[in-house]
Protein backbone atom coordinates (compact mmCIF):
# COMPACT_ATOMS: atom_id res chain seq x y z
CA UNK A 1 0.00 0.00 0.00
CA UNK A 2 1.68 3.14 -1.12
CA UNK A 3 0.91 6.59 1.17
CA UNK A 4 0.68 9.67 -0.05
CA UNK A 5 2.40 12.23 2.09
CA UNK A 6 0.51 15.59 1.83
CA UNK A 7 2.83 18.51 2.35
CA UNK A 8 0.57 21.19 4.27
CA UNK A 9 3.62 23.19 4.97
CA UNK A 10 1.72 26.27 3.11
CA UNK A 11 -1.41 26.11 4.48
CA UNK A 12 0.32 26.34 7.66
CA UNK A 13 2.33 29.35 7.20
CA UNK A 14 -0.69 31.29 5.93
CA UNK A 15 -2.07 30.51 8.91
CA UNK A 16 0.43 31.91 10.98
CA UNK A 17 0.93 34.88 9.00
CA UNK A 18 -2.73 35.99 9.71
CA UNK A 19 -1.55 35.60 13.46
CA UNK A 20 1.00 38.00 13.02
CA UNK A 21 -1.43 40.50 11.08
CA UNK A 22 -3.90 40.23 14.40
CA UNK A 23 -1.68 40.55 17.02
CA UNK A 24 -0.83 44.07 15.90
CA UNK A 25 -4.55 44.95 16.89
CA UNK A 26 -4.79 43.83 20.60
CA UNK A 27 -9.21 43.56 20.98
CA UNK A 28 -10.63 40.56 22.64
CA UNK A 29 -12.15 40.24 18.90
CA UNK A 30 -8.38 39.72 17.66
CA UNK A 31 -7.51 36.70 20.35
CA UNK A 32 -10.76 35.23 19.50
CA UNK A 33 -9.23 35.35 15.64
CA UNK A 34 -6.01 33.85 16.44
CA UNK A 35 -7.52 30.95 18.51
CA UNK A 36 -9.99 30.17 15.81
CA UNK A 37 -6.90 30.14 13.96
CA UNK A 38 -5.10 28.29 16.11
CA UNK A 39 -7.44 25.28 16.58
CA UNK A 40 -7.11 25.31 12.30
CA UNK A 41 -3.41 24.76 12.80
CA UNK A 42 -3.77 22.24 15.57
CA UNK A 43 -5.94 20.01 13.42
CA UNK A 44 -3.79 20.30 10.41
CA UNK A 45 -0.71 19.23 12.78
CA UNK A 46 -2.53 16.49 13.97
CA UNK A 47 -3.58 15.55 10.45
CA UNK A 48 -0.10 15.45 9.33
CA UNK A 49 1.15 13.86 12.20
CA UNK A 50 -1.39 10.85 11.88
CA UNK A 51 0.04 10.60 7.77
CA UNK A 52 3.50 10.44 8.97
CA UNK A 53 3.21 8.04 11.57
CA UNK A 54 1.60 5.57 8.92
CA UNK A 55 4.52 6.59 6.72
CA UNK A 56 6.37 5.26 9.63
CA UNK A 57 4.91 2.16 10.58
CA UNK A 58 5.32 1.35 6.73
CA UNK A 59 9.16 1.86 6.97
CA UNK A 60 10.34 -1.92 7.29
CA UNK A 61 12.81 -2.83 10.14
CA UNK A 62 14.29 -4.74 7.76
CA UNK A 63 15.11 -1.12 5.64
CA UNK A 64 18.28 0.34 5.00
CA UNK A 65 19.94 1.70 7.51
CA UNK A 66 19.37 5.17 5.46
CA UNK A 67 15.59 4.55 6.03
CA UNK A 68 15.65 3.83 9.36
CA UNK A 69 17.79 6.81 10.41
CA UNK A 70 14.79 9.06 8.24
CA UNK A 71 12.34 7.22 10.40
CA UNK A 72 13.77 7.62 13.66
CA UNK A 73 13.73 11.42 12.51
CA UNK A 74 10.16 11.11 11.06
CA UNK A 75 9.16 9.57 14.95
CA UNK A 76 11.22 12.08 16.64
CA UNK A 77 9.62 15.04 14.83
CA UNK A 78 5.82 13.39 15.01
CA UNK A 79 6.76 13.43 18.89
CA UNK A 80 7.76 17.07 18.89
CA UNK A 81 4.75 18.45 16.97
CA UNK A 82 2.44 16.03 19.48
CA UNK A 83 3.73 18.42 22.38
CA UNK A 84 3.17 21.18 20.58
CA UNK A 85 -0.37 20.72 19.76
CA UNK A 86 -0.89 19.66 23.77
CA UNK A 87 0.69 23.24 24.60
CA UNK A 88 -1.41 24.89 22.20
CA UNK A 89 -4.65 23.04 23.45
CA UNK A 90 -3.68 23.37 26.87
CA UNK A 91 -3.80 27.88 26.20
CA UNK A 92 -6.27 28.02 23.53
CA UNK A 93 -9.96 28.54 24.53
CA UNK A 94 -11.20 27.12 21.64
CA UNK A 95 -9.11 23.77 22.25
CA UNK A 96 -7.91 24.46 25.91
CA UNK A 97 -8.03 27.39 28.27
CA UNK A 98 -5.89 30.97 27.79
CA UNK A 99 -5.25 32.60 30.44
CA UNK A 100 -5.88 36.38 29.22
CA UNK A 101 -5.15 39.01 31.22
């Protein structure tokens, strides 16, 4: 079964750019904004993270020792973006609770 690997790198980086734009306005409309945006991004990650880890589990242990050093770095990076989507759900009111002064 070949996967397809969707690159959502873009889609991403809009996202955060419109953060950027909002924070320059600081209304309780514009944190609203950036956690509606930031539950998009959290669900993307998580998206992406689910793809990779079947990309993973589809790596042989049997590969190359090439492959396995990618997946080791695929895992490592799936692990990473895991805590950042907790942080951002922990501070988020959409996804969490943010503490706003």
């Amino acid at each position: 079964m070949d996967l397809i690997f969707q690159d959502r790198t873009a889609e991403v980086k809009k996202e955060i750019l419109s953060i950027a734009k909002l924070l320059r306005r600081r209304t309780r409309q514009t944190w609203d904004e950036i956690n509606a945006i930031t539950e998009r991004v959290t669900h993307i990650s998580e998206s992406v993270c689910d793809q990779a880890q079947e990309v993973a589990k589809n790596i042989s242990e049997k590969s190359k020792a090439a492959a396995q050093a990618l997946k080791t770095k695929l895992c490592d990076a799936v692990d990473l973006t895991r805590k950042l989507i907790a942080q951002a759900k922990k501070w988020s009111p959409a996804i969490g609770s943010f503490p706003i002064g």
